[in-house]
C-alpha atoms as a PDB file:
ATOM      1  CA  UNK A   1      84.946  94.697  93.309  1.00  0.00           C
ATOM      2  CA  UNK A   2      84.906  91.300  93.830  1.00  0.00           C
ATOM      3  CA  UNK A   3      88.726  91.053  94.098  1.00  0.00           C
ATOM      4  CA  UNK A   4      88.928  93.639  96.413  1.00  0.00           C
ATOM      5  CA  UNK A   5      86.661  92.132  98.984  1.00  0.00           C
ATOM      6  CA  UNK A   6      89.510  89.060  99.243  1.00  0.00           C
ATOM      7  CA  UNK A   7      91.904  91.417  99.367  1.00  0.00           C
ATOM      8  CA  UNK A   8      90.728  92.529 102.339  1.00  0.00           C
ATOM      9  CA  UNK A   9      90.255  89.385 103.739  1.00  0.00           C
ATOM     10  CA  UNK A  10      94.090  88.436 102.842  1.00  0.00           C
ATOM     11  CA  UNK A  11      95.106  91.598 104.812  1.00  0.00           C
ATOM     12  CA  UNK A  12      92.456  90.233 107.565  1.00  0.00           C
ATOM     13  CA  UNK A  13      94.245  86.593 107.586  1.00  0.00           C
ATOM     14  CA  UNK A  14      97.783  88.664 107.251  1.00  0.00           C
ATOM     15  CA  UNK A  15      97.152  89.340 110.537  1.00  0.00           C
ATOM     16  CA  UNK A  16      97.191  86.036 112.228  1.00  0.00           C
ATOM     17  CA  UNK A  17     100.944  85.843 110.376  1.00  0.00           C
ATOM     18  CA  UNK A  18     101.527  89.288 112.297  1.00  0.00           C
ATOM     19  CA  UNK A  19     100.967  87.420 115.516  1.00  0.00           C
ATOM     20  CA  UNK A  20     102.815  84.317 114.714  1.00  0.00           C
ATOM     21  CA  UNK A  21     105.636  86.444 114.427  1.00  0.00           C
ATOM     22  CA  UNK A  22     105.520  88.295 117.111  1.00  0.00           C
ATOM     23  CA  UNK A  23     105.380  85.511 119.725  1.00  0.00           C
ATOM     24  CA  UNK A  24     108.382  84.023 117.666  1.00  0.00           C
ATOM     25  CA  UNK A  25     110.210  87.340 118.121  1.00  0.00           C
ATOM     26  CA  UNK A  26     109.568  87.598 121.924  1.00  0.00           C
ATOM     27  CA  UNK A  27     110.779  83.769 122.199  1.00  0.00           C
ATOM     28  CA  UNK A  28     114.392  84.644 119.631  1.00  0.00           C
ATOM     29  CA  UNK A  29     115.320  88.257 120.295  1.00  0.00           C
ATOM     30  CA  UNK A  30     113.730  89.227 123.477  1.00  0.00           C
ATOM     31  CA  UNK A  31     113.709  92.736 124.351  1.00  0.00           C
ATOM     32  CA  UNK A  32     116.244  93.273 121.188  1.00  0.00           C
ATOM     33  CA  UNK A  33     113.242  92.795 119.058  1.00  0.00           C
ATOM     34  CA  UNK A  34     111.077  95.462 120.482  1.00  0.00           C
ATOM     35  CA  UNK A  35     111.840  98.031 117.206  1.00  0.00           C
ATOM     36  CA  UNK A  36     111.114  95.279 114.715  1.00  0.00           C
ATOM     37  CA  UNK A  37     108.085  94.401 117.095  1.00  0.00           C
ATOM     38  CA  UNK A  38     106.892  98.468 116.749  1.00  0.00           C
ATOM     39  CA  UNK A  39     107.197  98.208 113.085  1.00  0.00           C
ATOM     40  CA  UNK A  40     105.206  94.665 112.750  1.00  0.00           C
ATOM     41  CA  UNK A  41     102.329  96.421 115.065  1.00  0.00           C
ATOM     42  CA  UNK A  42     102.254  99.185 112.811  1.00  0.00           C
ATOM     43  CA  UNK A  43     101.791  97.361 109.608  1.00  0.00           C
ATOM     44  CA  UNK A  44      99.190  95.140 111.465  1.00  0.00           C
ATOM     45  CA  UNK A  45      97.038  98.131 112.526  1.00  0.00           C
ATOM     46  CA  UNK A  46      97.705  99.504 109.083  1.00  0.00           C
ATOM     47  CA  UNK A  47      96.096  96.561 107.406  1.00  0.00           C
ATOM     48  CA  UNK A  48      93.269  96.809 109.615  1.00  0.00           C
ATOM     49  CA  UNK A  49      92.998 100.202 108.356  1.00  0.00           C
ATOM     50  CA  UNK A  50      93.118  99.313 104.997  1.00  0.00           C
ATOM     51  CA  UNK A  51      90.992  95.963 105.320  1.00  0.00           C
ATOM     52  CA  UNK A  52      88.180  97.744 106.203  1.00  0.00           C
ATOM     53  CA  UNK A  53      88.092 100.846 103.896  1.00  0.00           C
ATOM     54  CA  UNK A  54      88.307  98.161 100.571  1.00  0.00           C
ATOM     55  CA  UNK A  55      85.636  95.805 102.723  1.00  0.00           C
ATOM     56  CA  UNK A  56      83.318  99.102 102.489  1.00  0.00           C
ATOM     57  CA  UNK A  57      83.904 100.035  99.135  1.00  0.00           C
ATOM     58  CA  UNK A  58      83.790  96.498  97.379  1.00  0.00           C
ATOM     59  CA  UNK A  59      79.989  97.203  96.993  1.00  0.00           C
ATOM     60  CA  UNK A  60      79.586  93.557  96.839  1.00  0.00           C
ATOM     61  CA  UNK A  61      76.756  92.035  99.038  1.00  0.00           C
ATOM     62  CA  UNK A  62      78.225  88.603 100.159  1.00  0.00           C
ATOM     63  CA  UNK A  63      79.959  88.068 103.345  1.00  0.00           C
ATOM     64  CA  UNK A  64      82.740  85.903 104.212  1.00  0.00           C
ATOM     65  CA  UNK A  65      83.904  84.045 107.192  1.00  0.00           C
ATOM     66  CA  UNK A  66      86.758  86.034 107.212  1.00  0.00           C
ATOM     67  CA  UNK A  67      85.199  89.176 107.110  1.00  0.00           C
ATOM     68  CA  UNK A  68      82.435  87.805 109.617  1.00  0.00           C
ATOM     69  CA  UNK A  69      85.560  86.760 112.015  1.00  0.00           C
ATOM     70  CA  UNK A  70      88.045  89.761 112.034  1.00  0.00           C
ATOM     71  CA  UNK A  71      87.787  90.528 115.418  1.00  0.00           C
ATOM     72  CA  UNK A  72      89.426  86.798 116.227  1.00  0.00           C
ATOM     73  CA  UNK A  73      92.629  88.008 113.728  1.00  0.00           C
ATOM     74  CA  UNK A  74      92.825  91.319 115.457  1.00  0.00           C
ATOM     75  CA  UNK A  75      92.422  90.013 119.130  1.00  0.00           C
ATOM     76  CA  UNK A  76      95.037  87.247 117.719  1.00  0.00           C
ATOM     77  CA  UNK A  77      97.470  89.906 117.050  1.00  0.00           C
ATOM     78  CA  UNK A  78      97.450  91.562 120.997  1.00  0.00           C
ATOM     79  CA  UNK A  79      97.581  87.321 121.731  1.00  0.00           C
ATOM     80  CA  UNK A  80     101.087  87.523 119.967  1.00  0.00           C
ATOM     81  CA  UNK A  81     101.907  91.045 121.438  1.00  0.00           C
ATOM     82  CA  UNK A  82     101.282  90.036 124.855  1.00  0.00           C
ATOM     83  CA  UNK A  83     103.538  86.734 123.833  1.00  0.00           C
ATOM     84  CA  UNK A  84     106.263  89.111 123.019  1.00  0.00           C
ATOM     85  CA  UNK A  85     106.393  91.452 125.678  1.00  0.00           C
ATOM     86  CA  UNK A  86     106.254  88.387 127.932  1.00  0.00           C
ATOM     87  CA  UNK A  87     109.136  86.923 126.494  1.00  0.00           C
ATOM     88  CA  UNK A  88     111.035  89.740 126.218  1.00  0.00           C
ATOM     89  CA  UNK A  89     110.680  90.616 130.198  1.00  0.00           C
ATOM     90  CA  UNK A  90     108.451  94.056 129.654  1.00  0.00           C
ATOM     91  CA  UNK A  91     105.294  91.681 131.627  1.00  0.00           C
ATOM     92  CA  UNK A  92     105.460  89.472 134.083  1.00  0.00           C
ATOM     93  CA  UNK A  93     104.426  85.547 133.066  1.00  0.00           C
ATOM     94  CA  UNK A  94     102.564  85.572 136.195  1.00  0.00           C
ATOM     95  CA  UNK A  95     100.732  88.587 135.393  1.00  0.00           C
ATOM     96  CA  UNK A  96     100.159  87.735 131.476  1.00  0.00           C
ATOM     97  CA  UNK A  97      98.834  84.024 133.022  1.00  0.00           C
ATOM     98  CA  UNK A  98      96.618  86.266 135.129  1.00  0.00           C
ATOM     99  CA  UNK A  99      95.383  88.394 132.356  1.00  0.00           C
ATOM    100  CA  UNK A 100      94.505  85.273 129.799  1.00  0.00           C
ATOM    101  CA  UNK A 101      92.865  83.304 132.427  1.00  0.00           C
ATOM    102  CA  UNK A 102      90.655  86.618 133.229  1.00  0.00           C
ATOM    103  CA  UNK A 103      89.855  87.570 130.097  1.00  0.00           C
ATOM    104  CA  UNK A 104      89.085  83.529 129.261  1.00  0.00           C
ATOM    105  CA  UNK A 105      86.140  83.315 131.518  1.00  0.00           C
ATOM    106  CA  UNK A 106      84.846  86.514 130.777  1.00  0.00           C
ATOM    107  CA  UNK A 107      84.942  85.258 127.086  1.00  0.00           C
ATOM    108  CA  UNK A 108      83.633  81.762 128.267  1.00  0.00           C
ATOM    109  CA  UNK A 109      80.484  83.220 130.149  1.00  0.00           C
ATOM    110  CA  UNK A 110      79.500  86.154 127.991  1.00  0.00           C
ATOM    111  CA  UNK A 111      81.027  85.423 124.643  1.00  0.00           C
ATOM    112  CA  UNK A 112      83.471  87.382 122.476  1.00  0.00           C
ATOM    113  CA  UNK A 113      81.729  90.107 121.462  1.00  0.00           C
ATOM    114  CA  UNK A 114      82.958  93.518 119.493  1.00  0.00           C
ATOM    115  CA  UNK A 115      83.092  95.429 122.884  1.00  0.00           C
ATOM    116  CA  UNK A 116      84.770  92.877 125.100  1.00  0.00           C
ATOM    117  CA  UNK A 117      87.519  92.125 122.287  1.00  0.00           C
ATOM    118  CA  UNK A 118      88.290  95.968 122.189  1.00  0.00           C
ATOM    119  CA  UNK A 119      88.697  96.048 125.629  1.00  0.00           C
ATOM    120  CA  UNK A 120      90.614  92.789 126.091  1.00  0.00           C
ATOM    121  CA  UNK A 121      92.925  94.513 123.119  1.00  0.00           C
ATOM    122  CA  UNK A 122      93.409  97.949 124.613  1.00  0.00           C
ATOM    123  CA  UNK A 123      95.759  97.523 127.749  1.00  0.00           C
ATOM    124  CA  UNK A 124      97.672  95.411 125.739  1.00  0.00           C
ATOM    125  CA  UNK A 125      98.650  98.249 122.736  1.00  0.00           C
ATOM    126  CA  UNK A 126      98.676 101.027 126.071  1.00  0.00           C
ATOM    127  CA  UNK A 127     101.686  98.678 127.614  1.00  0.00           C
ATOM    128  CA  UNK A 128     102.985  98.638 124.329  1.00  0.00           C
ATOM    129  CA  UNK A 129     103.278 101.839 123.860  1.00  0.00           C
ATOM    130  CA  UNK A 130     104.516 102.852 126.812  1.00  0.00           C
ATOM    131  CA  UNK A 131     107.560 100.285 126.602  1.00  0.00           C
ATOM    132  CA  UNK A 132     108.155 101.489 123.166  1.00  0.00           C
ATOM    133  CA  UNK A 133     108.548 104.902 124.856  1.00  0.00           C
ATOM    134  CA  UNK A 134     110.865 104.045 127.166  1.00  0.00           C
ATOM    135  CA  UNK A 135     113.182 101.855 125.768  1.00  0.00           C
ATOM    136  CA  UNK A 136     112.900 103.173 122.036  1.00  0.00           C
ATOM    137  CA  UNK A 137     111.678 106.638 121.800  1.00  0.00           C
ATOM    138  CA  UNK A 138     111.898 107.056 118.314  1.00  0.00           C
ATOM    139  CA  UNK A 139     109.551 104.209 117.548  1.00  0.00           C
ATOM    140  CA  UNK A 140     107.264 105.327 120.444  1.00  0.00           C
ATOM    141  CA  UNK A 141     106.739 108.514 117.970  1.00  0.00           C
ATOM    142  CA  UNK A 142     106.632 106.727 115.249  1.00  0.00           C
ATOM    143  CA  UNK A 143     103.013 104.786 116.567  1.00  0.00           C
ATOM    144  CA  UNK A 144     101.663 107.943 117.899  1.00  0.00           C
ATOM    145  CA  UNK A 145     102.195 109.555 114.715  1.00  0.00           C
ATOM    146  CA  UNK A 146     100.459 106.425 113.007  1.00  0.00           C
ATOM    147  CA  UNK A 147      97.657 106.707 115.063  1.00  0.00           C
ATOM    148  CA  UNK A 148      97.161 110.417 114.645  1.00  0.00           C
ATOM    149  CA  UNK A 149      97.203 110.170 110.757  1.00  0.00           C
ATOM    150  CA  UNK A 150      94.908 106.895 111.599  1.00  0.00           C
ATOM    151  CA  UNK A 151      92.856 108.998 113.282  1.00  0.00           C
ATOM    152  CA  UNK A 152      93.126 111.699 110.793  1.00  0.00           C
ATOM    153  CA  UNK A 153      92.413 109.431 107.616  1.00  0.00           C
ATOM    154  CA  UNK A 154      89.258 107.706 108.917  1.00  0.00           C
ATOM    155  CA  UNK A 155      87.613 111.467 110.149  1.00  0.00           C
ATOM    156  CA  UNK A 156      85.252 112.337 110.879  1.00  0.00           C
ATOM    157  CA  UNK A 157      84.098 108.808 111.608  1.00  0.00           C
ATOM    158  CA  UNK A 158      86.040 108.384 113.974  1.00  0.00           C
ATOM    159  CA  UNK A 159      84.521 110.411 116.295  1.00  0.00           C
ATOM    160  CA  UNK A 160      81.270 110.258 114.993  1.00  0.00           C
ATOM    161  CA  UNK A 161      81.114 106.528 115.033  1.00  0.00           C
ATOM    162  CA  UNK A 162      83.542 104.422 115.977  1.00  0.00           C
ATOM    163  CA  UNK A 163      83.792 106.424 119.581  1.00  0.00           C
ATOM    164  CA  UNK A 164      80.261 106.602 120.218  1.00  0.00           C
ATOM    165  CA  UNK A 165      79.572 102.989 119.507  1.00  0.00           C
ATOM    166  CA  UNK A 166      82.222 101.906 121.950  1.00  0.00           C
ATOM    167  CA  UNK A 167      80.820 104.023 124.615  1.00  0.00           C
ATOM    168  CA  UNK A 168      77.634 102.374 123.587  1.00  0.00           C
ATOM    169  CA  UNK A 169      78.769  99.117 123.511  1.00  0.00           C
ATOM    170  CA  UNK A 170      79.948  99.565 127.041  1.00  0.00           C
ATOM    171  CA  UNK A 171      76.597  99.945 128.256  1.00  0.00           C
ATOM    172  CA  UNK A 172      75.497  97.215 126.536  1.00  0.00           C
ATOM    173  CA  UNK A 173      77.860  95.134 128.458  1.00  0.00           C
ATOM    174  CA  UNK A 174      76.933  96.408 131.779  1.00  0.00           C
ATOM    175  CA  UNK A 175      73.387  95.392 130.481  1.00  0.00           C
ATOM    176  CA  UNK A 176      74.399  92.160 129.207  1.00  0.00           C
ATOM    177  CA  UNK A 177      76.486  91.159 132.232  1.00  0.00           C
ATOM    178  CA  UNK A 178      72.937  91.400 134.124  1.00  0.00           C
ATOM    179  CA  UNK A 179      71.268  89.536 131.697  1.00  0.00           C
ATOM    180  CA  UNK A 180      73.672  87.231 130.361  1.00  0.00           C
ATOM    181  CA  UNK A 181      74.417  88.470 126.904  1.00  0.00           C
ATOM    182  CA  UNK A 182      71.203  87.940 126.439  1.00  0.00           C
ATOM    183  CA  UNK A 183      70.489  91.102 125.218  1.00  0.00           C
ATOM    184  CA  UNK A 184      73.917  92.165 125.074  1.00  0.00           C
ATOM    185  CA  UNK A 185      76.280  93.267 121.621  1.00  0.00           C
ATOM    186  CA  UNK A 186      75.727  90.981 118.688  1.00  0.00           C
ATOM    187  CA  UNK A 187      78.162  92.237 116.794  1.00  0.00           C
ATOM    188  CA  UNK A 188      81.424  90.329 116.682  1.00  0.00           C
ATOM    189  CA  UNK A 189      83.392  92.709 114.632  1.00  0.00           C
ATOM    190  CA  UNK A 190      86.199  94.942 115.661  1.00  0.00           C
ATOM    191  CA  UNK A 191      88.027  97.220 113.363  1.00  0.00           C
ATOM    192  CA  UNK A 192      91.073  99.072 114.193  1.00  0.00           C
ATOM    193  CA  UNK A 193      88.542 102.247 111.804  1.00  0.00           C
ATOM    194  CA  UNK A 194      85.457 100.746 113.163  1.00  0.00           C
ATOM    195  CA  UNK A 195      83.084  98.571 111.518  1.00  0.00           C
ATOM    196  CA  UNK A 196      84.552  96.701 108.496  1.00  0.00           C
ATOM    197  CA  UNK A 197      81.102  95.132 107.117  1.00  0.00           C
ATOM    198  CA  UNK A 198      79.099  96.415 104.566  1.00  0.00           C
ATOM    199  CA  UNK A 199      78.127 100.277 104.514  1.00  0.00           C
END
């Protein structure tokens, strides 16, 4: 059980690899690397997947900084993504400048928390997607189908748990951004299934 809780932490860390290659395939290919980009997204959200169901079921009590940190590896991946598409010519480097610098202070004066890093993440993967439709249908499908047997494989928590604590989380920004975080979401881990700590 042991075992499989670093296991999950390699497929964590596997991620920062993802991203790594992704800015490097924006910067060599361009927009001829946007099908081997589709497929490199879809084994990163896949490992999230998986990361998180052996992190439950490891039934092992210890944490590790890893574990503790995987929001930073996932947010890390839409880093690269964002890297690529900017390369490639799908975003404008003005408007990707725009976006980090945004999303930096907002990170600098409340923190990165769970909810803030899912929302930095999200317009990222929706561009994404919607370039991958465009340009290369067949691999748009391919990610929609993903995410509906993602979707599928992690119900019914998905919408028992990992939806309603988003919409919480929300609120707890909107609280948070009155009160400085003070009171806002502790919890700095985002799973592409939800929460990856202990059940």
């Amino acid at each position: 059980m042991i075992a499989m809780k670093y296991f999950a932490d390699f497929l964590t860390f596997s991620r920062l690899l993802l991203a790594a290659c992704l800015a490097w395939l924006g910067g060599s290919r361009g927009a001829d690397g946007l099908q081997l980009a589709a497929l490199l997204m879809i084994v990163s959200w896949a490992s999230d997947v998986i990361d998180g169901a052996l992190a439950r079921r490891s039934r092992v009590s210890f944490r590790t900084w890893i574990g503790d940190h995987d929001l930073y590896f996932d947010m890390s991946v839409a880093v690269g993504l964002l890297i690529f598409m900017t390369a490639a010519g799908y975003i404008n480097t003005s408007l990707s400048i725009i976006y980090i610098l945004f999303w930096s202070i907002l990170f600098w004066r409340f923190g990165i928390h769970s909810v803030l890093g899912k929302l930095f993440q999200t317009p990222i993967y929706a561009w994404f997607i919607f370039v991958t439709f465009r340009f290369e249908p067949i691999y748009g499908w391919m990610i929609l189908i993903f995410l509906l047997f993602v979707i599928g494989f992690t119900w019914p928590r998905f919408p028992k748990e990992t939806v309603p604590d988003f919409l919480s989380g929300i609120g707890q920004v909107e609280d948070g951004a009155q009160n400085g975080f003070e009171n806002g979401p502790k919890n700095a881990n985002n799973s592409f299934d939800g929460d990856r700590r202990q059940p």
